[in-house]
Protein backbone atom coordinates (compact mmCIF):
# COMPACT_ATOMS: atom_id res chain seq x y z
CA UNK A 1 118.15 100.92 114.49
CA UNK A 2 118.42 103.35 117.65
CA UNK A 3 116.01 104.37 119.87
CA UNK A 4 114.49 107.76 118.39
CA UNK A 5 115.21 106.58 114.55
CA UNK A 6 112.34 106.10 112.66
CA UNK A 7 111.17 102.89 110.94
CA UNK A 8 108.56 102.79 107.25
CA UNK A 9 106.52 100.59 109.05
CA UNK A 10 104.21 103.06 110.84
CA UNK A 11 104.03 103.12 114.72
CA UNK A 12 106.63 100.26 114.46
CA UNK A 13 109.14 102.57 116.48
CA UNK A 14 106.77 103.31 118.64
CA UNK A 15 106.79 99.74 120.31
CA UNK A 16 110.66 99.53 119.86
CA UNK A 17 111.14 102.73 121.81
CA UNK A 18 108.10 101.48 124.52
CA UNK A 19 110.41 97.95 124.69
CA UNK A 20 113.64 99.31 124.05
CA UNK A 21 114.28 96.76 121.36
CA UNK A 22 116.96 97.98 118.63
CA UNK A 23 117.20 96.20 115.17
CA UNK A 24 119.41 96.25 112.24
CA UNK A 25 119.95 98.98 109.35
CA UNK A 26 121.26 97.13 106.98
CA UNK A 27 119.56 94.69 104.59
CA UNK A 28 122.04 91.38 104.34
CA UNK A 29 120.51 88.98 101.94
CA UNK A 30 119.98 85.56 103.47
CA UNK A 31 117.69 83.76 106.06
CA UNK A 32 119.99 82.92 108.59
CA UNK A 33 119.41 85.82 110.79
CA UNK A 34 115.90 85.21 111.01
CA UNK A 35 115.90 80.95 111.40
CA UNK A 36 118.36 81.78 114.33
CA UNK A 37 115.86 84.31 115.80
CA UNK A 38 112.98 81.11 115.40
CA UNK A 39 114.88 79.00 116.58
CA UNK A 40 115.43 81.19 120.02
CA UNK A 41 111.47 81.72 119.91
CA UNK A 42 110.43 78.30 119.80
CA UNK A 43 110.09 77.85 115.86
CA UNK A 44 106.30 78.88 116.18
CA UNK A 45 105.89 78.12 112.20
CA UNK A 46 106.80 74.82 112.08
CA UNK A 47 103.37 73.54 112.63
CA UNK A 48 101.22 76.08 110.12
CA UNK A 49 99.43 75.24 107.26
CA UNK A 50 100.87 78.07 104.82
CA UNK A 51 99.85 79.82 101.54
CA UNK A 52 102.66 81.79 100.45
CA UNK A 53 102.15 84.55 98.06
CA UNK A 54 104.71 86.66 96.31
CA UNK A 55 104.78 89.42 93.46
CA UNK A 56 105.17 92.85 92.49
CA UNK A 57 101.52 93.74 92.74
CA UNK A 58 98.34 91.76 93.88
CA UNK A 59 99.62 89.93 96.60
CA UNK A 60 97.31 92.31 99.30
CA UNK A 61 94.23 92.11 97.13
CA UNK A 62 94.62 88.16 96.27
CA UNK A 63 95.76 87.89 100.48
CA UNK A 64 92.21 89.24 101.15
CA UNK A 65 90.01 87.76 99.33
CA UNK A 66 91.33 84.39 99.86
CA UNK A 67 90.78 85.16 103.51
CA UNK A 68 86.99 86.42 102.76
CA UNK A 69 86.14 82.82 101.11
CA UNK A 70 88.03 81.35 103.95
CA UNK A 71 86.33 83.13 106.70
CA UNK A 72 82.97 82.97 105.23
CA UNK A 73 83.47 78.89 105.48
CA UNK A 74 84.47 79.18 109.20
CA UNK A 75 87.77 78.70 108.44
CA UNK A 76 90.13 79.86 111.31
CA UNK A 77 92.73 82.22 109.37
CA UNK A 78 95.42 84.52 109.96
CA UNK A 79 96.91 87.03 107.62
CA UNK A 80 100.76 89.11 107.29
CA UNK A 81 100.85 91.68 104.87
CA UNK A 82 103.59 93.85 104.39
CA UNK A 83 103.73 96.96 103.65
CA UNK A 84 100.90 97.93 105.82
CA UNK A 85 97.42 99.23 105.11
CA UNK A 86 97.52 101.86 107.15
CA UNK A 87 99.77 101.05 110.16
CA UNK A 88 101.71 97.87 111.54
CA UNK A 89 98.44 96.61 113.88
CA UNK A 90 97.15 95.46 110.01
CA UNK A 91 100.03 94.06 109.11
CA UNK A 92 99.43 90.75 111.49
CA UNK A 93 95.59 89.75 111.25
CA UNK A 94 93.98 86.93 113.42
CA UNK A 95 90.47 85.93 111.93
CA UNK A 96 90.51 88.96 110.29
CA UNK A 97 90.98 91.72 113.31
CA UNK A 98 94.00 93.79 113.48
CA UNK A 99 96.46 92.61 116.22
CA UNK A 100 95.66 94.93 119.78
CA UNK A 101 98.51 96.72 121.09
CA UNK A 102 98.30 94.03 124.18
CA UNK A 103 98.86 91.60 121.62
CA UNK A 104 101.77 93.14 119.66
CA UNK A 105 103.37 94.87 123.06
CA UNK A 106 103.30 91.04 124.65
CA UNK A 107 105.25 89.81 121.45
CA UNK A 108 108.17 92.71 122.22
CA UNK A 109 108.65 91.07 125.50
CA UNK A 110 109.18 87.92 124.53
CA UNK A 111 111.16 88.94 121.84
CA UNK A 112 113.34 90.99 124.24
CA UNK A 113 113.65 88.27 127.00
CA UNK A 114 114.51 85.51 123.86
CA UNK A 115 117.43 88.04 122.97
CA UNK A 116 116.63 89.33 119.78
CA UNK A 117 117.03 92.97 120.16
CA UNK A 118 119.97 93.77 117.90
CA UNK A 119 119.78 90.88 115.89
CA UNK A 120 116.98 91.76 113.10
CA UNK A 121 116.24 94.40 110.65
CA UNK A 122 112.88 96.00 111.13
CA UNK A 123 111.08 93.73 108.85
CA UNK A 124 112.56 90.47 109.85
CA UNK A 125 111.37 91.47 113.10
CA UNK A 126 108.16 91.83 112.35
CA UNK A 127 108.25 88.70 110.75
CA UNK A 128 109.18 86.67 113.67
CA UNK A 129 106.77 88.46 116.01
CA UNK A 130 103.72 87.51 113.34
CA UNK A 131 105.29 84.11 113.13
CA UNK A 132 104.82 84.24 117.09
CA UNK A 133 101.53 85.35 117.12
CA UNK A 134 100.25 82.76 114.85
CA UNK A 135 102.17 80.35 117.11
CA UNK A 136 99.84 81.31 120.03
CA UNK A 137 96.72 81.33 117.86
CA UNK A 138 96.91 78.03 115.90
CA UNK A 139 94.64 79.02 112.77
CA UNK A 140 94.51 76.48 110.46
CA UNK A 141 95.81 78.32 107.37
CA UNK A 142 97.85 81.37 107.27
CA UNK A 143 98.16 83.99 104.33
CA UNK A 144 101.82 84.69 104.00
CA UNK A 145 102.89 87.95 102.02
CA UNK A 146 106.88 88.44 100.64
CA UNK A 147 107.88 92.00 102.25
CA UNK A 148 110.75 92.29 98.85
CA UNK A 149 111.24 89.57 96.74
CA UNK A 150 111.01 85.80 98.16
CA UNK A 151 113.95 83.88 97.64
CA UNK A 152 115.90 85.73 100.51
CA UNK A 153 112.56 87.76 101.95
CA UNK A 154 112.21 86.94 105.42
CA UNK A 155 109.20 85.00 105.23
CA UNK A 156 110.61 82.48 103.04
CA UNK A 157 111.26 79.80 106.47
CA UNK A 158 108.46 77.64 105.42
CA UNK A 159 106.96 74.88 103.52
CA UNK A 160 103.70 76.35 102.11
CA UNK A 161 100.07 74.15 101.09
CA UNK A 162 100.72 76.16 97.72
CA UNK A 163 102.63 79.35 96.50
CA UNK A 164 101.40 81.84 94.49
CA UNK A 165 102.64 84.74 92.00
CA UNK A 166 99.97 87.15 91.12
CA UNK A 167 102.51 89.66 88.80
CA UNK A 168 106.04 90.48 88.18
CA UNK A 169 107.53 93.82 87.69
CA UNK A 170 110.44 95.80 88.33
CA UNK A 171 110.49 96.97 91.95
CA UNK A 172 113.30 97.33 94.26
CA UNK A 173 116.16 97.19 91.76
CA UNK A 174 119.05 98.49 94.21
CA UNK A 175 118.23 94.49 95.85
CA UNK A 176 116.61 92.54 93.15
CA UNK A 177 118.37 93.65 90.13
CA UNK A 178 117.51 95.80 86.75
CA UNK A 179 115.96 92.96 84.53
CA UNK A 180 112.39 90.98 84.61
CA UNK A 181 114.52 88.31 84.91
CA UNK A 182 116.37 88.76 88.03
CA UNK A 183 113.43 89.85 89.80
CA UNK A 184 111.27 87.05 88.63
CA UNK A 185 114.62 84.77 89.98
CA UNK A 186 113.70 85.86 93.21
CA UNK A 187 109.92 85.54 93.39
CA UNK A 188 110.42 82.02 91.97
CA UNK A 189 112.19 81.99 95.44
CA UNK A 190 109.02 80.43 97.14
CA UNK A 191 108.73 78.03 94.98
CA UNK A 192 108.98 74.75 97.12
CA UNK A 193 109.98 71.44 95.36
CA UNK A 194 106.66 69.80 94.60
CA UNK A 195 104.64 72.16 95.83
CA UNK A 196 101.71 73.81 93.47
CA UNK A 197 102.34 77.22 91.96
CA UNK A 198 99.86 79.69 91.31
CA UNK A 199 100.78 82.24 88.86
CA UNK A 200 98.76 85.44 86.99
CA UNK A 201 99.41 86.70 83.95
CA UNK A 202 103.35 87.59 82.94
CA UNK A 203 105.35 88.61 80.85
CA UNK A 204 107.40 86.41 78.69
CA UNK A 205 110.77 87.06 80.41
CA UNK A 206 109.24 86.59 83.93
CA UNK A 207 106.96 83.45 83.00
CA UNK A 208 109.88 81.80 81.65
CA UNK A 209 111.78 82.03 84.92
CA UNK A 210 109.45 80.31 86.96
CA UNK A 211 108.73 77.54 84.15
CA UNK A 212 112.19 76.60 85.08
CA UNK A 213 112.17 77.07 88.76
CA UNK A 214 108.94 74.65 88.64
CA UNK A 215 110.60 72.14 86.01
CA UNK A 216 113.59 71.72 88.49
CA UNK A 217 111.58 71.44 91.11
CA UNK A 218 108.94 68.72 90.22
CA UNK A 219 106.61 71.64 91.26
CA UNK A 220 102.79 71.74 89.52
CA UNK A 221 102.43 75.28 87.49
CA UNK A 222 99.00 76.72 87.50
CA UNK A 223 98.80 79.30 85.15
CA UNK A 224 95.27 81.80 84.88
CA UNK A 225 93.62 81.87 82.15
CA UNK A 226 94.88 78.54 80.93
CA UNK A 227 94.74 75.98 83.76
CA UNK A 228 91.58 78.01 85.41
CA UNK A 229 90.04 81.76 84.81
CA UNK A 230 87.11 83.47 85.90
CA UNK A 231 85.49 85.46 82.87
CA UNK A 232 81.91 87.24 83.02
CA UNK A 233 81.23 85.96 86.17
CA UNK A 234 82.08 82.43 86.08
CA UNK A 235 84.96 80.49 87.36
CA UNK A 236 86.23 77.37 85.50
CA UNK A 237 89.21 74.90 85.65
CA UNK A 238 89.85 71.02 84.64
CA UNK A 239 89.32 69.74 88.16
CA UNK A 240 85.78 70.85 89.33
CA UNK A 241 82.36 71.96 87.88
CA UNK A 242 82.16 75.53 86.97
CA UNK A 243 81.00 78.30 89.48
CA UNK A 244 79.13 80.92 88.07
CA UNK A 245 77.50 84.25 89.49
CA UNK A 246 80.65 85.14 91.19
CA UNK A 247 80.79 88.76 91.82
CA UNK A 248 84.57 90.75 92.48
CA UNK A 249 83.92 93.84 94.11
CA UNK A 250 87.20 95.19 94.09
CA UNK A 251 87.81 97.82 90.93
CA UNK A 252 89.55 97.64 88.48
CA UNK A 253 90.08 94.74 85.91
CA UNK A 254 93.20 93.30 87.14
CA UNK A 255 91.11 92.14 90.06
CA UNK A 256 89.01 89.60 88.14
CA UNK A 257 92.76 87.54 87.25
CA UNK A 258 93.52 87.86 91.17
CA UNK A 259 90.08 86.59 92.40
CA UNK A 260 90.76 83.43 89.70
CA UNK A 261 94.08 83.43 91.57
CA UNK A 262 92.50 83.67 94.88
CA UNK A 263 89.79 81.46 94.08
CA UNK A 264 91.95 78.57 92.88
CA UNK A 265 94.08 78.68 95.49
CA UNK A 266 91.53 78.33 97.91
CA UNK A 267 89.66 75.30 96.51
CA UNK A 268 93.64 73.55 96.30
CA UNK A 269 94.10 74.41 100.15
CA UNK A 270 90.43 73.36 101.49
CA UNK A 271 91.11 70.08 99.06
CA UNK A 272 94.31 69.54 100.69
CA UNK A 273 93.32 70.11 104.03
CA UNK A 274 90.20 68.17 103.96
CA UNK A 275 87.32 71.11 104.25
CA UNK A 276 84.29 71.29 102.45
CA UNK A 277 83.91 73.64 99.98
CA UNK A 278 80.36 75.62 99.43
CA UNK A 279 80.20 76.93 96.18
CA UNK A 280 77.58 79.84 97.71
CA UNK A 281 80.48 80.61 100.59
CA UNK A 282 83.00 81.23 97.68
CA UNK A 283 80.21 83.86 96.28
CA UNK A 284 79.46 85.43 99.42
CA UNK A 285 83.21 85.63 100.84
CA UNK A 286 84.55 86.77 97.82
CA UNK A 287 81.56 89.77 97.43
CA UNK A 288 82.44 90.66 101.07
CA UNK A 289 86.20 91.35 100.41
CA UNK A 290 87.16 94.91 101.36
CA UNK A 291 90.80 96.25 100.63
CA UNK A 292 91.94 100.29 102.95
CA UNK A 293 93.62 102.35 100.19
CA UNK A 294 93.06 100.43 97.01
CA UNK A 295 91.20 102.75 94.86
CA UNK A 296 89.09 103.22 97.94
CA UNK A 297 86.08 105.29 97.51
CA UNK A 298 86.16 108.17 100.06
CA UNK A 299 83.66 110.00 98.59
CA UNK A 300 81.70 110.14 94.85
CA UNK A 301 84.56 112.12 93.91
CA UNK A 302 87.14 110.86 96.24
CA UNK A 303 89.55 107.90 96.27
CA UNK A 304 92.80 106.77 98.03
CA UNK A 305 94.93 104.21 96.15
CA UNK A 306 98.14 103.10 97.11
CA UNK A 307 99.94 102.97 93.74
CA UNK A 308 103.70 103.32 94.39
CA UNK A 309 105.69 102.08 91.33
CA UNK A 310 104.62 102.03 87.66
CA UNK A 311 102.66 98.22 87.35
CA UNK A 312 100.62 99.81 90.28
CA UNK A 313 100.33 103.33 88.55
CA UNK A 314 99.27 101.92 85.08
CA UNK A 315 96.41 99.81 87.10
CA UNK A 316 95.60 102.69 89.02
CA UNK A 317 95.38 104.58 85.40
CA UNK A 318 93.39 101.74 83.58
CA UNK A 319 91.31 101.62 86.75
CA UNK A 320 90.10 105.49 86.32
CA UNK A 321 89.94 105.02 82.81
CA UNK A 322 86.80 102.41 82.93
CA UNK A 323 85.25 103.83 86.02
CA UNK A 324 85.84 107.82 84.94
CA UNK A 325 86.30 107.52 81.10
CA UNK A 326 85.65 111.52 80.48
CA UNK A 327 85.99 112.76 83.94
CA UNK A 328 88.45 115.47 84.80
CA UNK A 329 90.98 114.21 87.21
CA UNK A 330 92.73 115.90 90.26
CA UNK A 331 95.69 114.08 91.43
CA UNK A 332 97.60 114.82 94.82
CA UNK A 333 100.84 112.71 94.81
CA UNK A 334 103.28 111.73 97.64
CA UNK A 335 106.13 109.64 97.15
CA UNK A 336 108.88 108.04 99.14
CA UNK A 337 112.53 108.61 98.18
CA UNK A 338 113.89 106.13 96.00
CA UNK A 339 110.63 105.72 93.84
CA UNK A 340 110.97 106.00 90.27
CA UNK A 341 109.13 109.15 90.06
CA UNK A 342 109.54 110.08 86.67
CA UNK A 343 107.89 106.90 84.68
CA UNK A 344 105.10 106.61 87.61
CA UNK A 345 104.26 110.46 87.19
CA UNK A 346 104.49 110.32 82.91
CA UNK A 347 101.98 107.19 83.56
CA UNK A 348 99.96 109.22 85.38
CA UNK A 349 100.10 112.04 83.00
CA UNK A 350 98.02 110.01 80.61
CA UNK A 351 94.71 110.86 81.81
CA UNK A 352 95.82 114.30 83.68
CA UNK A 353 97.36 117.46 83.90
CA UNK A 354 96.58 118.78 87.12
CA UNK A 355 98.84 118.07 90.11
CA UNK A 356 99.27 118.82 93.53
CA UNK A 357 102.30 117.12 95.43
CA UNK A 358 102.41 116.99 98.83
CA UNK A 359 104.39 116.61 101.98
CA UNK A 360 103.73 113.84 104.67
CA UNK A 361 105.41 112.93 107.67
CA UNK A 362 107.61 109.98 106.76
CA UNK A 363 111.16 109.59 107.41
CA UNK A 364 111.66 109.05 103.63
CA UNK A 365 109.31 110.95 102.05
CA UNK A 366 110.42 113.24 98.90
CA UNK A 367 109.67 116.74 99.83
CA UNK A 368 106.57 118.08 97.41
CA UNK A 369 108.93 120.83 96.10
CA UNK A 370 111.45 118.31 94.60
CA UNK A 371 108.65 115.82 93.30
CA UNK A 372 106.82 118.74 91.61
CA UNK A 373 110.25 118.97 89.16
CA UNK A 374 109.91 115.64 87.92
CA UNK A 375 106.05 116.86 86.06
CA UNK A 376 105.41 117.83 83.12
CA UNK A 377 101.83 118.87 83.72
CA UNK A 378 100.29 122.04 83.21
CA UNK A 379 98.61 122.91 86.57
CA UNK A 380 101.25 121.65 89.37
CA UNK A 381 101.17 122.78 92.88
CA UNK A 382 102.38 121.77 96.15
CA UNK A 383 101.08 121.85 99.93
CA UNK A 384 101.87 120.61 103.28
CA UNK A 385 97.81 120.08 103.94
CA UNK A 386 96.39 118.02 101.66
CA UNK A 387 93.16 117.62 103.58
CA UNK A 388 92.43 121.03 103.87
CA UNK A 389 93.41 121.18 100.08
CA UNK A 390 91.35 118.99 99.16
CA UNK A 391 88.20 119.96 101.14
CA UNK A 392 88.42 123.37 98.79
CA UNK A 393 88.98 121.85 95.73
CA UNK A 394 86.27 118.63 95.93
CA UNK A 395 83.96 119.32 92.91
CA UNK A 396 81.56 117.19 91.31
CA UNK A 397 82.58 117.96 88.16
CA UNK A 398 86.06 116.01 88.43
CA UNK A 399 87.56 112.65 90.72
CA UNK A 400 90.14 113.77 93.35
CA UNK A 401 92.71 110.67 93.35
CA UNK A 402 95.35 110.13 97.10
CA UNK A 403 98.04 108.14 95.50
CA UNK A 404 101.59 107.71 95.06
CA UNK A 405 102.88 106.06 98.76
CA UNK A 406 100.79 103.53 101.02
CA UNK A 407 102.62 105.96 103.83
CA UNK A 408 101.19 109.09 102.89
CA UNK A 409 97.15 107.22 102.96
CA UNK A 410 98.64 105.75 106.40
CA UNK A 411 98.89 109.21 107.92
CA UNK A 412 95.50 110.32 105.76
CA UNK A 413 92.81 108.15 105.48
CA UNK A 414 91.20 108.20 109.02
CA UNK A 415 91.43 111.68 109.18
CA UNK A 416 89.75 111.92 105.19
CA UNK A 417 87.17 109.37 106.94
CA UNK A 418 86.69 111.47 110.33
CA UNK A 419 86.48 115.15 108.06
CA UNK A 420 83.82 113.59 105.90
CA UNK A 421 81.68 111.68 108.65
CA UNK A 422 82.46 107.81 107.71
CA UNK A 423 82.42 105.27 109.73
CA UNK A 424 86.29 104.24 110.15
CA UNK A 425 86.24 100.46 108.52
């Protein structure tokens, strides 16, 4: 990528432009490029303690609140999540703060005197510079997301504690192909021969694929709602009393089968590393965990969500459905080009017909006015101020729902916060 070309992970550029570091346009599949680039670093990941987590949806929420129960037993952490929550300083998270600009600028120069401008898409870029950052902060487990897939994703350079698969859907077809199959082929991708797997609940097709991938591999299978599940409150598996009065404050009920997820996980990584485990800490961590632009309440009548492809937009949709059962709903929709907008707006056509699409400053955003064809609602509009849009239209008498593009709530959310007097958090 030249200088001046822009990059989806927000204020990315910015730093490549400040360090004049270039990167790669094209996506080869493969880890070469990026074990070279570790190896000219130092190979900073060789000595982590890693839980790995891929999937088409989940992996940010499970991420999170496997870092709350951590945190909340003093464990020293650090966190990559891709895409962002809001910009690339969230992406790479040391005990739970947002990488400073010192931090992330310091990385560039490295990067740039180890040679690597040229060498790296965007993404495996990033990669390496978190991988260098956790280098320099030696926590004692890190919380690894996929960016696209796993078996080729840039992330998969390690040898995790345990992997984990929260869902499987199709995402990213042009790379990981048209079928449950071939997508789940490449999540079972960090799947590490005898290494425990953690996986939510799947479909047939996509199960099956990583019951083989584990078979081959010697590797343990943990499957929720079998091995372990948390229902009404109280967590149970075969290897531990139960632990009851756990509270997931994240909405929706696909949450409840990641916190099992999350919660699993963490008791197998504490066991394995030797650190006691407080059943209270697990309750208290867990209550704690806070997610930017997942169904996030704005106002009474306000939320952001990040849905982006249909598994997210029929949770987003089943979400609204329990919380709002007979309330009117107001959507304003952004997508990014490539998106299958069609299913993801029929899905969200279940529960309304009034629409307002809008344009947001993204180098591959769909422009509002060709979005808006793909509806089939009654009331559709389109605007290039959403804020101001929605300041006039907020009512009490229907929920106003951000969604459609983690990049469009990037560019929104502290300026909804700011407009309606909330603390940023």
């Amino acid at each position: 990528m030249k200088k001046g070309e822009t990059t989806l992970i927000p204020k990315f550029n910015d730093y490549k432009q400040r360090f004049e570091m270039e990167s790669k346009t094209t996506i080869e599949p493969g880890l070469d490029a990026v074990t070279d680039a570790l190896n000219k670093v130092g190979n900073p990941h060789l000595n982590l303690q890693f839980i790995h987590v891929a999937g088409t949806n989940g992996k940010g929420s499970t991420i999170s609140m496997m870092n709350a129960m951590l945190q909340a037993h003093g464990v020293k952490t650090a966190c990559f999540y891709s895409p962002c929550f809001m910009d690339v300083h969230d992406q790479i998270q040391l005990n739970g703060q947002y990488i400073s600009s010192q931090q992330l600028g310091d990385l560039f120069i490295r990067a740039k005197e180890a040679g690597l401008s040229g060498l790296l898409t965007d993404f495996e870029l990033l990669t390496v510079l978190a991988f260098m950052a956790f280098g320099q902060f030696q926590p004692q487990i890190v919380l690894l997301e996929t960016g696209m897939g796993g078996r080729f994703d840039s992330t998969n350079v390690i040898q995790p504690l345990i992997s984990v698969i929260p869902s499987i859907a199709l995402e990213h077809e042009q790379f990981l192909g048209n079928s449950i199959e071939e997508v789940a082929f490449h999540k079972a991708g960090i799947i590490k021969k005898g290494i425990p797997v953690v996986i939510g609940p799947l479909v047939e097709e996509a199960e099956g694929v990583l019951v083989t991938e584990a078979l081959k591999l010697k590797s343990p299978l943990l499957k929720v709602n079998q091995d372990f599940s948390l229902n009404k409150g109280t967590f149970e598996s075969s290897v531990r009393p139960q632990i009851r009065d756990i509270v997931v404050p994240l909405p929706g009920s696909h949450q409840i089968d990641n916190a099992a997820l999350a919660i699993r996980t963490v008791l197998y990584a504490m066991e394995k590393l030797k650190l006691t485990i407080n059943e209270d800490l697990i309750r208290i961590g867990l209550s704690h965990t806070f997610i930017p632009g997942r169904f996030e309440k704005i106002t009474d009548n306000l939320y952001f969500d990040g849905a982006h492809n249909p598994a997210s937009a029929r949770a987003l949709v089943n979400t609204v459905k329990e919380i709002f059962p007979n309330t009117p709903v107001h959507f304003y929709v952004g997508m990014i080009k490539g998106k299958d907008a069609k299913r993801i707006l029929r899905i969200f056509e279940e529960i309304s017909s009034n629409f307002t699409f809008v344009d947001f400053e993204e180098v591959r955003s769909m422009p509002s006015s060709t979005l808006s064809k793909f509806s089939e609602s009654a009331l559709v509009k389109v605007t290039k101020e959403p804020l101001e849009n929605i300041v006039k239209t907020i009512s009490e008498t229907h929920v106003t729902i951000v969604t459609g593009s983690l990049y469009l709530l990037s560019g929104l959310r502290l300026k909804a916060l700011d407009m309606f007097n909330i603390d940023q958090r």
